[in-house]
PDB file of N, CA and C in Angstrom:
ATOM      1  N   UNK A   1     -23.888  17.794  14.013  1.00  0.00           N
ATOM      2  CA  UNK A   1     -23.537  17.248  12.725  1.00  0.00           C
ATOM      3  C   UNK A   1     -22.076  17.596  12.430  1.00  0.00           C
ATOM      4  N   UNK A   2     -20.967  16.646  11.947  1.00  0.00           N
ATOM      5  CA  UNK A   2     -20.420  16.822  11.548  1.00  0.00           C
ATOM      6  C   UNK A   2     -19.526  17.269  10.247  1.00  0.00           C
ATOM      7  N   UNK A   3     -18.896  17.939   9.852  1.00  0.00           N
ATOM      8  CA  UNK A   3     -18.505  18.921   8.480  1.00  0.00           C
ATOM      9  C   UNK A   3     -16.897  17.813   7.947  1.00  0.00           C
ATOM     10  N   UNK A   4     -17.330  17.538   7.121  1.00  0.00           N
ATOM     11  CA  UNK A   4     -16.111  16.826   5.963  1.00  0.00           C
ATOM     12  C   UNK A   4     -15.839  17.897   5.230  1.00  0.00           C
ATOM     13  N   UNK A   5     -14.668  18.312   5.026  1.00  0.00           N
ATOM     14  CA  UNK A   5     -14.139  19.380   3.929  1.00  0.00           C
ATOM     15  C   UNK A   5     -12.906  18.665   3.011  1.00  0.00           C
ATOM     16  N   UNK A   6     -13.701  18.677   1.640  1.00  0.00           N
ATOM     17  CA  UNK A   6     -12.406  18.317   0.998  1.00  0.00           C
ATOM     18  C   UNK A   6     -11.818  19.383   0.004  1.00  0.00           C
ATOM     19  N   UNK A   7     -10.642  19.376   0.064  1.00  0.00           N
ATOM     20  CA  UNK A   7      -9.795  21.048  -0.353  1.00  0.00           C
ATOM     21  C   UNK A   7      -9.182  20.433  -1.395  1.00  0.00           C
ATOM     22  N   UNK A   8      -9.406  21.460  -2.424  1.00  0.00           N
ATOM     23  CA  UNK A   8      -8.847  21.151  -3.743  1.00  0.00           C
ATOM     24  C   UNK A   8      -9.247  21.876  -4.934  1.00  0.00           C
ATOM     25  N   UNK A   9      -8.856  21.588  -5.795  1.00  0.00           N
ATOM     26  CA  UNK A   9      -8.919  22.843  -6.999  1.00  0.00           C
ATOM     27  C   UNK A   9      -9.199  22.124  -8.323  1.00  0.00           C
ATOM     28  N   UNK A  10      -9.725  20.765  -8.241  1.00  0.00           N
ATOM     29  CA  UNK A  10     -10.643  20.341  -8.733  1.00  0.00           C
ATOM     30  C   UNK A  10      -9.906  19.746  -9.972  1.00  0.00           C
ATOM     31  N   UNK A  11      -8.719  19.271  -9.505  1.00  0.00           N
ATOM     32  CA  UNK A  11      -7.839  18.216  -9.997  1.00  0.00           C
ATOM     33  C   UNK A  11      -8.126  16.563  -9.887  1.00  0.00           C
ATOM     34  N   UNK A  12      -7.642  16.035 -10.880  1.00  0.00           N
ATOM     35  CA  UNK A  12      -8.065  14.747 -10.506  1.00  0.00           C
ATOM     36  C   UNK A  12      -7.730  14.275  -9.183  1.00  0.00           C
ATOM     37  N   UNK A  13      -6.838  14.376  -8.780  1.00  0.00           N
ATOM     38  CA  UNK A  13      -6.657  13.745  -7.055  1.00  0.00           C
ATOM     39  C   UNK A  13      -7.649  14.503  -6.202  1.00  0.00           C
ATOM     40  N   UNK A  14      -8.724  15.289  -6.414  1.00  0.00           N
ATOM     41  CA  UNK A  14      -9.332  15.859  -5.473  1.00  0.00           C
ATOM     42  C   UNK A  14     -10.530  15.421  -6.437  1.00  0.00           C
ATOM     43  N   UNK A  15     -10.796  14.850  -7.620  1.00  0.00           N
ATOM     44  CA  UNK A  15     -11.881  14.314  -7.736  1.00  0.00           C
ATOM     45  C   UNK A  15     -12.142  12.981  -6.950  1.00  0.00           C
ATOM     46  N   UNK A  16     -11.009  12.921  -7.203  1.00  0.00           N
ATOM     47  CA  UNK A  16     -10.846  10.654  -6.737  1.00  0.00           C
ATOM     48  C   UNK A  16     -11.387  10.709  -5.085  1.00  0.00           C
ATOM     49  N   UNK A  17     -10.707  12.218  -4.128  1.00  0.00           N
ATOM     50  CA  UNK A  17     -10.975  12.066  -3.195  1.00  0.00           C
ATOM     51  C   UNK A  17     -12.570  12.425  -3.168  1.00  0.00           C
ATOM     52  N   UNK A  18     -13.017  13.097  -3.521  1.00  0.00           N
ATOM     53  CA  UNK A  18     -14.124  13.337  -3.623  1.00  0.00           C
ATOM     54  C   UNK A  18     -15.090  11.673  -4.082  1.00  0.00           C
ATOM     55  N   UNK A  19     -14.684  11.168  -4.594  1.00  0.00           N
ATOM     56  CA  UNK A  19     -15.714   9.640  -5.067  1.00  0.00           C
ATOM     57  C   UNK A  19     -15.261   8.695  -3.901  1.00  0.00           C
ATOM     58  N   UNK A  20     -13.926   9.143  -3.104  1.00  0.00           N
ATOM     59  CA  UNK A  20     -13.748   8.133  -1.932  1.00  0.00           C
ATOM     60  C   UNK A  20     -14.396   8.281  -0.586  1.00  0.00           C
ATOM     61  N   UNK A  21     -14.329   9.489  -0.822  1.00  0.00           N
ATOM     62  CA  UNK A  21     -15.384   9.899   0.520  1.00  0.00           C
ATOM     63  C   UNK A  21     -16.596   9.600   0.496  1.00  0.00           C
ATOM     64  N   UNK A  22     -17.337   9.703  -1.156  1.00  0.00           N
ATOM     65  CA  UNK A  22     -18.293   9.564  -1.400  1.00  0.00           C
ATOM     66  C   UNK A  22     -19.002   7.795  -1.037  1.00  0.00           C
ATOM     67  N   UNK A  23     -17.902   7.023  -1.680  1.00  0.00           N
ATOM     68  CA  UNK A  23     -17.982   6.053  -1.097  1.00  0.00           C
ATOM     69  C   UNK A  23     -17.917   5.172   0.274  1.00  0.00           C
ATOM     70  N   UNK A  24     -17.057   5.709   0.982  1.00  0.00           N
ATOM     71  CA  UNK A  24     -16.865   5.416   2.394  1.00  0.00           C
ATOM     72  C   UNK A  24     -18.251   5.928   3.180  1.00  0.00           C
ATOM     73  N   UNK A  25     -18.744   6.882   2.581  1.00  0.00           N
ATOM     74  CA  UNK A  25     -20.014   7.477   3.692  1.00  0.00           C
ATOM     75  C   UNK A  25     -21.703   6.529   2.798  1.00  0.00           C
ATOM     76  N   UNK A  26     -21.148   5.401   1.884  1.00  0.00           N
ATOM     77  CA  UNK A  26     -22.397   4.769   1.451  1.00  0.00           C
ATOM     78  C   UNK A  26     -21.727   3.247   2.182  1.00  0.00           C
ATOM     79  N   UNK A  27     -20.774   3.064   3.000  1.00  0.00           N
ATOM     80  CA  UNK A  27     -20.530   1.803   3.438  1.00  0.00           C
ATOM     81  C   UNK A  27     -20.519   2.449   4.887  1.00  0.00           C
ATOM     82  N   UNK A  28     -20.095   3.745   5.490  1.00  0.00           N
ATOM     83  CA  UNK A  28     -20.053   3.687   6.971  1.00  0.00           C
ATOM     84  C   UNK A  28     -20.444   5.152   6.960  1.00  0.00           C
ATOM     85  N   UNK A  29     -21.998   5.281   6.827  1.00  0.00           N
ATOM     86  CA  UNK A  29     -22.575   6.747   7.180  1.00  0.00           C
ATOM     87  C   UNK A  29     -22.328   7.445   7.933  1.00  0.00           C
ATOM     88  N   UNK A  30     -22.276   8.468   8.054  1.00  0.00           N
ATOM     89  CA  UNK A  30     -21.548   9.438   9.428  1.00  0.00           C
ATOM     90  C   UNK A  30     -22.912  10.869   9.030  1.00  0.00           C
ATOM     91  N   UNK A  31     -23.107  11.577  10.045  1.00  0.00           N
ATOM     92  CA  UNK A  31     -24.248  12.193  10.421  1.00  0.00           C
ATOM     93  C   UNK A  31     -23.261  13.456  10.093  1.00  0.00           C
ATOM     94  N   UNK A  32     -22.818  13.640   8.628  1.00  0.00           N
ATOM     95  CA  UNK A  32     -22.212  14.947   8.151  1.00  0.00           C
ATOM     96  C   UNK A  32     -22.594  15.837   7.414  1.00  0.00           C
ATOM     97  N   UNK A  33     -22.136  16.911   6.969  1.00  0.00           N
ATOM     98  CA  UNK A  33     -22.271  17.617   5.589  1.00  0.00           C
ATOM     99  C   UNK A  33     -20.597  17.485   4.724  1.00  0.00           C
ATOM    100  N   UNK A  34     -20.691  17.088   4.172  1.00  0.00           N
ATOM    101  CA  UNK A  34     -19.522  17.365   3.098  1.00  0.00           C
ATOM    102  C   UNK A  34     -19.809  18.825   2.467  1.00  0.00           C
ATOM    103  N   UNK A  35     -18.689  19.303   2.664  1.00  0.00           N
ATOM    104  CA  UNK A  35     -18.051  21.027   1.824  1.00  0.00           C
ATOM    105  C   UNK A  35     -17.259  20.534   0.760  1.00  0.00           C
ATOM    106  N   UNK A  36     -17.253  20.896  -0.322  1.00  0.00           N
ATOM    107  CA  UNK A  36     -16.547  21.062  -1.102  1.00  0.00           C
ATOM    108  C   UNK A  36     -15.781  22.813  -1.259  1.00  0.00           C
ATOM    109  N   UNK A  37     -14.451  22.365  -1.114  1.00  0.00           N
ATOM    110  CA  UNK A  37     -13.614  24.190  -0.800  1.00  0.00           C
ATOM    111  C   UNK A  37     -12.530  24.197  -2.425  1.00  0.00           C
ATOM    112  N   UNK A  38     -13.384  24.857  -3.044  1.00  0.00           N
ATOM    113  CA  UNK A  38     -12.095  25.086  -3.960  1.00  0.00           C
ATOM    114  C   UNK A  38     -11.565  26.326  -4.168  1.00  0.00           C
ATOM    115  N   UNK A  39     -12.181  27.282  -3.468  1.00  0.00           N
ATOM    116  CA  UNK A  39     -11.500  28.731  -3.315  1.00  0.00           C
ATOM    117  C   UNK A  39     -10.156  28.899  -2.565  1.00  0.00           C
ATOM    118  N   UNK A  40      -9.515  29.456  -3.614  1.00  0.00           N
ATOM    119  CA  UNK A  40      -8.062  29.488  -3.146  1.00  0.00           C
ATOM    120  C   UNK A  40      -7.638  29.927  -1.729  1.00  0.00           C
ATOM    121  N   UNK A  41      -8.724  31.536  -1.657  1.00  0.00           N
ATOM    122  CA  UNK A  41      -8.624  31.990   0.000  1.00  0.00           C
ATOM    123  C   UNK A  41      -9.125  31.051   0.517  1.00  0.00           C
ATOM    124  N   UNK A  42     -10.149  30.641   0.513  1.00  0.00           N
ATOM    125  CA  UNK A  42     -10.440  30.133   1.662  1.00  0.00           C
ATOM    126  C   UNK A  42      -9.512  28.488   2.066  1.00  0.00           C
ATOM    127  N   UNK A  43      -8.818  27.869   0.742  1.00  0.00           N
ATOM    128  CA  UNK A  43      -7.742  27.000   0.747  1.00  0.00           C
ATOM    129  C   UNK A  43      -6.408  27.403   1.871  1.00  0.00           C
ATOM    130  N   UNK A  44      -6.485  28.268   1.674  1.00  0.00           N
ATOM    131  CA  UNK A  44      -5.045  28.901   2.526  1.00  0.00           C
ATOM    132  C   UNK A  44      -5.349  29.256   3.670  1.00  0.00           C
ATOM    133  N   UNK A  45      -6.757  30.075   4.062  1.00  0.00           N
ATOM    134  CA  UNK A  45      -7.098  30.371   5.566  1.00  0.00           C
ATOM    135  C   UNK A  45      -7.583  29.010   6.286  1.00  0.00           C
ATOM    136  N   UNK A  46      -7.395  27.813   5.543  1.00  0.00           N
ATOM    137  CA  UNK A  46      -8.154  26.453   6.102  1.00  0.00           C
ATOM    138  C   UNK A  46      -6.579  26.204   6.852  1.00  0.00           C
ATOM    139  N   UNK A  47      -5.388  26.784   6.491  1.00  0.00           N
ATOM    140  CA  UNK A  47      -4.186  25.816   6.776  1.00  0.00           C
ATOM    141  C   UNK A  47      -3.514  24.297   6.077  1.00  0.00           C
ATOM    142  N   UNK A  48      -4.046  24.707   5.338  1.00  0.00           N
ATOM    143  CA  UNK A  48      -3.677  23.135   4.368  1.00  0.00           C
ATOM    144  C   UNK A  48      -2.816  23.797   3.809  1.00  0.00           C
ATOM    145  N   UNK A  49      -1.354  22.843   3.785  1.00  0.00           N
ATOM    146  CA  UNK A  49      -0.512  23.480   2.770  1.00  0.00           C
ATOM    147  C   UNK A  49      -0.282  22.648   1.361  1.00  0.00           C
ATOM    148  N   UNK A  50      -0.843  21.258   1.357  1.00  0.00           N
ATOM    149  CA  UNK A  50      -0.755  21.009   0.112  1.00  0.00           C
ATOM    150  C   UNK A  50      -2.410  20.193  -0.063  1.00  0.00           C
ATOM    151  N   UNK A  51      -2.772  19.830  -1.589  1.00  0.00           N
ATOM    152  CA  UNK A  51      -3.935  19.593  -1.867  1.00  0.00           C
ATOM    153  C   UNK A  51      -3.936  18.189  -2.450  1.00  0.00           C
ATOM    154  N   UNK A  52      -4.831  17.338  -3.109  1.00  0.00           N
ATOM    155  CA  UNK A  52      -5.777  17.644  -2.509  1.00  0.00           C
ATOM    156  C   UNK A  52      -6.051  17.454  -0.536  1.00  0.00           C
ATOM    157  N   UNK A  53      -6.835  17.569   0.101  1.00  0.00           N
ATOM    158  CA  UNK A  53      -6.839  17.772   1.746  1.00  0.00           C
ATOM    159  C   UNK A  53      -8.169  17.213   2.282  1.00  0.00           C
ATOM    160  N   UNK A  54      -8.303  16.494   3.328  1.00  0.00           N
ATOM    161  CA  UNK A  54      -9.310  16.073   3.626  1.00  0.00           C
ATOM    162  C   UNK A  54      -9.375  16.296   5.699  1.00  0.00           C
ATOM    163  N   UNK A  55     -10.458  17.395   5.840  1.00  0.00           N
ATOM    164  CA  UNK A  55     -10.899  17.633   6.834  1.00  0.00           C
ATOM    165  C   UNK A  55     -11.748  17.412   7.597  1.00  0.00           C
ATOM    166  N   UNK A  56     -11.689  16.720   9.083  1.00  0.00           N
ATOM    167  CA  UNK A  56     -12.860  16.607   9.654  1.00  0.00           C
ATOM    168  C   UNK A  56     -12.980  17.711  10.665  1.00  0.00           C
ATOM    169  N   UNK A  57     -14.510  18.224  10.774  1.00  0.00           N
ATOM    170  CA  UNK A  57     -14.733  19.727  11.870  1.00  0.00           C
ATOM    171  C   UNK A  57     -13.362  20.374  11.955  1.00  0.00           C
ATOM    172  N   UNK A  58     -12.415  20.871  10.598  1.00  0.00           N
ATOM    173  CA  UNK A  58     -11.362  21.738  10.555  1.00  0.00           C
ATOM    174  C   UNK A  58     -10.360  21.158  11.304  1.00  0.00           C
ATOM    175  N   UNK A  59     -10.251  20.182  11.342  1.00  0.00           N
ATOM    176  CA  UNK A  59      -9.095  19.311  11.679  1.00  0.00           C
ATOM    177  C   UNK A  59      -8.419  18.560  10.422  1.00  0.00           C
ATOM    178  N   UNK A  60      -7.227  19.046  10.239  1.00  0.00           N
ATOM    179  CA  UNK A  60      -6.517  18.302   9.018  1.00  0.00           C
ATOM    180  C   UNK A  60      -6.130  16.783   8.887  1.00  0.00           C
ATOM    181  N   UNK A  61      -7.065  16.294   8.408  1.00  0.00           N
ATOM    182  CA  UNK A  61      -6.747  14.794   8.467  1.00  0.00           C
ATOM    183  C   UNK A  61      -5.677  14.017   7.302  1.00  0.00           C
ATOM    184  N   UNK A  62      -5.522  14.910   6.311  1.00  0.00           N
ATOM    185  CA  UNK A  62      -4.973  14.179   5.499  1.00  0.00           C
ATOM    186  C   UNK A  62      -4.787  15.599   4.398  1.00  0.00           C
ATOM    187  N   UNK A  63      -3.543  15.525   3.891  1.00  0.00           N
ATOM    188  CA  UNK A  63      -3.216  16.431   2.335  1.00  0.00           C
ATOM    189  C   UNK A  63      -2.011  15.378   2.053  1.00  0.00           C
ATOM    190  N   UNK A  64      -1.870  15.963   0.941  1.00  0.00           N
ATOM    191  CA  UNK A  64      -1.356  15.525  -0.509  1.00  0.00           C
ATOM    192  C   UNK A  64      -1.651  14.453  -0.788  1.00  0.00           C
ATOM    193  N   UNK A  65      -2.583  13.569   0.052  1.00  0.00           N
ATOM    194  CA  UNK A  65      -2.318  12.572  -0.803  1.00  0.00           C
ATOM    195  C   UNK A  65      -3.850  12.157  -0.716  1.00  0.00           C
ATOM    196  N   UNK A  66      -4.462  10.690  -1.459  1.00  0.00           N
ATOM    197  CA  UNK A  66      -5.717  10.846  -1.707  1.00  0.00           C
ATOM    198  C   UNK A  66      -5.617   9.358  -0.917  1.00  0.00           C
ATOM    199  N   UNK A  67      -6.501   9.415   0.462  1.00  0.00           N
ATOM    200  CA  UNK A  67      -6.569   8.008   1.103  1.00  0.00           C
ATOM    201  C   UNK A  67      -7.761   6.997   0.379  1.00  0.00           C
ATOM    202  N   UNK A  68      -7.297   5.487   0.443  1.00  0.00           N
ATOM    203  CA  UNK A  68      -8.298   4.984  -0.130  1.00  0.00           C
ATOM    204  C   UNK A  68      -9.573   5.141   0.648  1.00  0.00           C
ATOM    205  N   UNK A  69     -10.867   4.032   0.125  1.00  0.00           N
ATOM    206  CA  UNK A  69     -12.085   3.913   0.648  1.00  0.00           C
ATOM    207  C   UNK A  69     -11.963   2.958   2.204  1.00  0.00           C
ATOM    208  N   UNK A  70     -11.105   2.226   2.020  1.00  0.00           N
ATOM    209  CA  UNK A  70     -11.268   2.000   3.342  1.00  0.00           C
ATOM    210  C   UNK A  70     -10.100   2.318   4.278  1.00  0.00           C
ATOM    211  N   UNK A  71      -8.971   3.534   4.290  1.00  0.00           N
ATOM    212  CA  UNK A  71      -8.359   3.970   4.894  1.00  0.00           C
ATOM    213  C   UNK A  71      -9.432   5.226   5.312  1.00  0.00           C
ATOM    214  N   UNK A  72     -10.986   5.941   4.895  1.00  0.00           N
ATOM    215  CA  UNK A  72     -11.560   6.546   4.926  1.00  0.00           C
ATOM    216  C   UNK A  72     -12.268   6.230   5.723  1.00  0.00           C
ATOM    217  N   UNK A  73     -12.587   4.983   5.869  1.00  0.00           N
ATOM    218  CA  UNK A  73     -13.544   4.263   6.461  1.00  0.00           C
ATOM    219  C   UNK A  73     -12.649   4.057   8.202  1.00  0.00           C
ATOM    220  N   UNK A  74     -11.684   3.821   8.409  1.00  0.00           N
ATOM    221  CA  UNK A  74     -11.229   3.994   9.458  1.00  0.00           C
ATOM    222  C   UNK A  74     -10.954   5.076   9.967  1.00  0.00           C
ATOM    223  N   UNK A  75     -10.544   5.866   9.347  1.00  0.00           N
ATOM    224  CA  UNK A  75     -10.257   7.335   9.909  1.00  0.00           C
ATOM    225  C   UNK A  75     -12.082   7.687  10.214  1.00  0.00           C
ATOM    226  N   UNK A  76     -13.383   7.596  10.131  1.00  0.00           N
ATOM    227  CA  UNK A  76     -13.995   7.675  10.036  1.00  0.00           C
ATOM    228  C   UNK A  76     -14.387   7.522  11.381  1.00  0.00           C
ATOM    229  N   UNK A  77     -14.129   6.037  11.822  1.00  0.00           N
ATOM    230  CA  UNK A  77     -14.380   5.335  12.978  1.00  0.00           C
ATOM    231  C   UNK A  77     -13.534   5.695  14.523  1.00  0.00           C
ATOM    232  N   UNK A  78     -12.152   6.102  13.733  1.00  0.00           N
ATOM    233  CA  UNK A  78     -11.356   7.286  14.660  1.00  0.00           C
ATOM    234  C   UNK A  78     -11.745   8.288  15.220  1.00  0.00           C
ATOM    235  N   UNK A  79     -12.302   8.998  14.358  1.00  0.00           N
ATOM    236  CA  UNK A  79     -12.608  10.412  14.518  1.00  0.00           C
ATOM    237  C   UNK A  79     -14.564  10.873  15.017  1.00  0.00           C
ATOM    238  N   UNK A  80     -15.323   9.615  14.497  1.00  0.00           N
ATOM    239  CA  UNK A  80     -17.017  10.194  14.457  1.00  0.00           C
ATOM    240  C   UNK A  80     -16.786   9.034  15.713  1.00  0.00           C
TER     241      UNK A  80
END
């Protein structure tokens, strides 16, 4: 199974990412768990240097910025 981590401190750009992911995995399911990380340590021992951040199996796929639903949806198809 694969682990989605989205890093953030629970700002709107890390909500939005949070409803995009949410959405992308009700149009192209992936056999994951989504983490939600808003602890600061554990923000900084992830290696993300800016937020919000979107990780697949601790691979940094994306920070600062919040990809749409279907830039999610490809990176999806990239990566699973």
């Amino acid at each position: 199974m694969a682990t989605i981590s989205i890093i953030g401190i629970g700002d709107l750009q890390t909500r939005q990412l949070r409803e995009n992911v949410a959405a992308a995995l009700a149009i192209y399911p992936v056999n994951s768990e989504v983490v939600n990380v808003t602890e600061v340590s554990t923000i900084v021992a992830s290696g993300v240097s800016q937020t919000p951040a979107l990780l697949f199996d601790h691979e940094i796929i994306a920070e600062g910025v919040v990809p749409s639903i279907a830039e999610i949806i490809h990176l999806f198809k990239r990566h699973f």
